[in-house]
Protein backbone atom coordinates (compact mmCIF):
# COMPACT_ATOMS: atom_id res chain seq x y z
CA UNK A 1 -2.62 10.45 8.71
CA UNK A 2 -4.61 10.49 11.55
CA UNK A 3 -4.86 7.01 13.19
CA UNK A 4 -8.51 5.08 12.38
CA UNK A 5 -11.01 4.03 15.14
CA UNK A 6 -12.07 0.41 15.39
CA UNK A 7 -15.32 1.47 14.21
CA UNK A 8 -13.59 3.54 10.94
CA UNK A 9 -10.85 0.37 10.25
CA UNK A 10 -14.07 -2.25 9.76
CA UNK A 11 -15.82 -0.03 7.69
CA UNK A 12 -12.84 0.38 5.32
CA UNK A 13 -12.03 -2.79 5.42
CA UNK A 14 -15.63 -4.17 4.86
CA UNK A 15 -15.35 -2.31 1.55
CA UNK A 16 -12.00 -3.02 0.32
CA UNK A 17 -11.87 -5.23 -2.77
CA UNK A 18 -8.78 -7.04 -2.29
CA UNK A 19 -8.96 -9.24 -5.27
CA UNK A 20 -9.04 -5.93 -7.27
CA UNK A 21 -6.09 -4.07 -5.11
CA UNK A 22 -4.05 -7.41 -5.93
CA UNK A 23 -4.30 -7.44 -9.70
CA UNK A 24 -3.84 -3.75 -10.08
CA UNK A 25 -0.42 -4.21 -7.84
CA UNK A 26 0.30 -7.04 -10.11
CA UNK A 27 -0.42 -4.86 -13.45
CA UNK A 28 1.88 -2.13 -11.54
CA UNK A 29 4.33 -5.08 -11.33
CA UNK A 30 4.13 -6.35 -14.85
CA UNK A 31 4.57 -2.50 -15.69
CA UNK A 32 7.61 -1.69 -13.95
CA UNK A 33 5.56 1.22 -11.68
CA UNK A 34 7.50 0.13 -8.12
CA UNK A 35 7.61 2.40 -5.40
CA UNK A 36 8.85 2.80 -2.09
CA UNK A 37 7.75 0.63 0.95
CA UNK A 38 7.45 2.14 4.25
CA UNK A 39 7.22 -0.72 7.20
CA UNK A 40 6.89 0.48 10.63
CA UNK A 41 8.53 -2.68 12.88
CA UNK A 42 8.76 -2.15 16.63
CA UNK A 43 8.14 2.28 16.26
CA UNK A 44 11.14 2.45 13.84
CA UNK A 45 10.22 3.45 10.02
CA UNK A 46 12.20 1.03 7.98
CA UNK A 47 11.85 2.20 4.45
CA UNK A 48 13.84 0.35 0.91
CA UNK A 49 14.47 2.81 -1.72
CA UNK A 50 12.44 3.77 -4.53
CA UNK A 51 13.14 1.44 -7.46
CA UNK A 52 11.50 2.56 -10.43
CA UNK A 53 8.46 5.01 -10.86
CA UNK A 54 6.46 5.96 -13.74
CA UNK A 55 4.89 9.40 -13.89
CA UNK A 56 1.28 8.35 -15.57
């Protein structure tokens, strides 16, 4: 993914609706649909294993 210009990351995030991303991740919880977490700390890709995953 090609990385976002100032300009491009506060238009996204100027739309986001976070109350709506946080209830569907909560549903997803509730639902046992868990996936894998990528975190990228210090340039290293630290990633935890896939837990469960639904196919929907």
């Amino acid at each position: 993914m090609p990385r976002l210009t100032d300009e491009q990351l506060q238009r996204r995030a100027a739309e986001r609706d976070l109350n709506a991303e946080i209830l569907e991740a909560i549903d997803d919880l509730e639902a046992g649909r868990i996936g894998r977490v990528s975190i990228i700390l210090n340039g290293q890709v630290i990633e935890s294993p896939v837990t469960k995953l639904s196919a929907e």
